[in-house]
Protein backbone atom coordinates (compact mmCIF):
# COMPACT_ATOMS: atom_id res chain seq x y z
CA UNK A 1 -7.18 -1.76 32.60
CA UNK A 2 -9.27 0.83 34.41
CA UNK A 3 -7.47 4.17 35.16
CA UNK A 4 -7.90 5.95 38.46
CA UNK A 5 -11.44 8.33 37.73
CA UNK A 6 -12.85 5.06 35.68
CA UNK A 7 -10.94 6.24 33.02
CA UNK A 8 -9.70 3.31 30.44
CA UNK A 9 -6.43 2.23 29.20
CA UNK A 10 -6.73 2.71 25.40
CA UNK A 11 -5.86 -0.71 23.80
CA UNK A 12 -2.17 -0.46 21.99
CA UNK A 13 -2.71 0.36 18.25
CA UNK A 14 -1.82 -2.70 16.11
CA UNK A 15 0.82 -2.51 13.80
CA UNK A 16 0.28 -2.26 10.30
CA UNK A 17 2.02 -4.57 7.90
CA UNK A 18 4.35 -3.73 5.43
CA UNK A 19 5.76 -0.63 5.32
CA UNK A 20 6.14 2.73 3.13
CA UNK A 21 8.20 3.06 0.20
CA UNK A 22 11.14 5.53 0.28
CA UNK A 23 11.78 5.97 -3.38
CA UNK A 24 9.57 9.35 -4.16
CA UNK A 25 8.65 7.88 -7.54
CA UNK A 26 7.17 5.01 -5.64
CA UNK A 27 5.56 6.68 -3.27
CA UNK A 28 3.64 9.39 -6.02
CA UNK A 29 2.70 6.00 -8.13
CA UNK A 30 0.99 4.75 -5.11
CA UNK A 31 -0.64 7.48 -3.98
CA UNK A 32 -2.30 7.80 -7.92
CA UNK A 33 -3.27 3.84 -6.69
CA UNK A 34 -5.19 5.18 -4.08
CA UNK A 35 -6.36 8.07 -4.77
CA UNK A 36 -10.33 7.72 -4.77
CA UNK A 37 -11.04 10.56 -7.62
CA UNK A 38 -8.33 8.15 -9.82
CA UNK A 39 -10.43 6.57 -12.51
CA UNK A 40 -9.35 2.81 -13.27
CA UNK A 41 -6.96 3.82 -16.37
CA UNK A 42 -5.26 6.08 -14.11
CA UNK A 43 -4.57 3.59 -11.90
CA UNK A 44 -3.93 0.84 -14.47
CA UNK A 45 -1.20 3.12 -15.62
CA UNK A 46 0.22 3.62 -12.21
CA UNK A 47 0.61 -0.23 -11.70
CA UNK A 48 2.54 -0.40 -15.60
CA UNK A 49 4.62 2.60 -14.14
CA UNK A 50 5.81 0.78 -11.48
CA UNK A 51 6.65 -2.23 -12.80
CA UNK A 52 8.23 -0.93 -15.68
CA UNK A 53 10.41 1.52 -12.99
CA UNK A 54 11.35 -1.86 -10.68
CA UNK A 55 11.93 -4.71 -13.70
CA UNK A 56 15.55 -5.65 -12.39
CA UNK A 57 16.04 -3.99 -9.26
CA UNK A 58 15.11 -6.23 -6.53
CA UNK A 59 15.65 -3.48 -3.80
CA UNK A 60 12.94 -1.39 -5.51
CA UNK A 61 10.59 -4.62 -5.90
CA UNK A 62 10.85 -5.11 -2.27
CA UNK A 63 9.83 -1.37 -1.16
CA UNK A 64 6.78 -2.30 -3.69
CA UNK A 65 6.14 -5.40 -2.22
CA UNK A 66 6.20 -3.82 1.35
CA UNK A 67 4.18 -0.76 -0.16
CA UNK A 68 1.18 -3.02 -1.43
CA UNK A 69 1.00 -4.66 1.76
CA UNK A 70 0.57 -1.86 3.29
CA UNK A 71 -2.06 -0.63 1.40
CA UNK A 72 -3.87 -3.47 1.60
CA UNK A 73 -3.43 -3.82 5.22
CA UNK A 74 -4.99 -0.15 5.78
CA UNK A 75 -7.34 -0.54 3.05
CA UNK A 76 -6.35 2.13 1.23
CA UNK A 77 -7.86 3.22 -2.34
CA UNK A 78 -11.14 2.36 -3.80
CA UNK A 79 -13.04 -1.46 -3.96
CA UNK A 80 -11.19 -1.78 -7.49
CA UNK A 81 -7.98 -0.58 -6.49
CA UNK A 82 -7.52 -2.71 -3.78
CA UNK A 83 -8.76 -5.46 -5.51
CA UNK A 84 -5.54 -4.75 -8.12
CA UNK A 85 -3.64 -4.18 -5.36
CA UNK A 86 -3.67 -7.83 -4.27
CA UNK A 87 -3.80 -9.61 -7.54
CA UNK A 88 -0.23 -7.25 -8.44
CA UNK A 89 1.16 -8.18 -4.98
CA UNK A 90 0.79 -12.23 -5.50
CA UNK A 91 1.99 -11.54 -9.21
CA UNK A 92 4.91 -9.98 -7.59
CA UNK A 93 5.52 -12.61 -5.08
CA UNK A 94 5.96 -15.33 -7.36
């Protein structure tokens, strides 16, 4: 759509998937996932952290699952972290 002046209507943004976590442990385990200076232990470690913080508490899994999407959807993190980041998401989903 053109706006009066020739101006154009920016398109409306797309919504990511997936959303945030809420839990601030989650959410400071994920941002060590991303994190580009992380080096792969560090984020290794982050991914054993979290699972070892959600085994039995499906409300937690699902802010994790949501979280990871998320991630992946805005490409956040390096070329091996998102690559982790998918391969712990399907791991989760099963």
């Amino acid at each position: 759509m053109t706006l009066q002046g020739g101006a154009k209507e920016n398109p409306p943004k797309r919504q990511p998937a997936g959303a945030a976590p809420k839990d601030p442990t989650l959410v400071g385990l994920m941002r060590k996932i991303i994190n580009r200076e992380s080096m792969d232990a560090d984020v290794d470690e982050a991914f054993k952290q979290i699972n070892e913080f959600i085994a039995g508490k499906d409300d937690l899994k699902k802010e994790v699952v949501d979280g990871y999407t998320l991630l992946i959807d805005l490409k956040y993190g390096s070329e091996s972290a998102q690559k982790k980041l998918k391969e712990a998401l399907e791991a989760l989903k099963k």
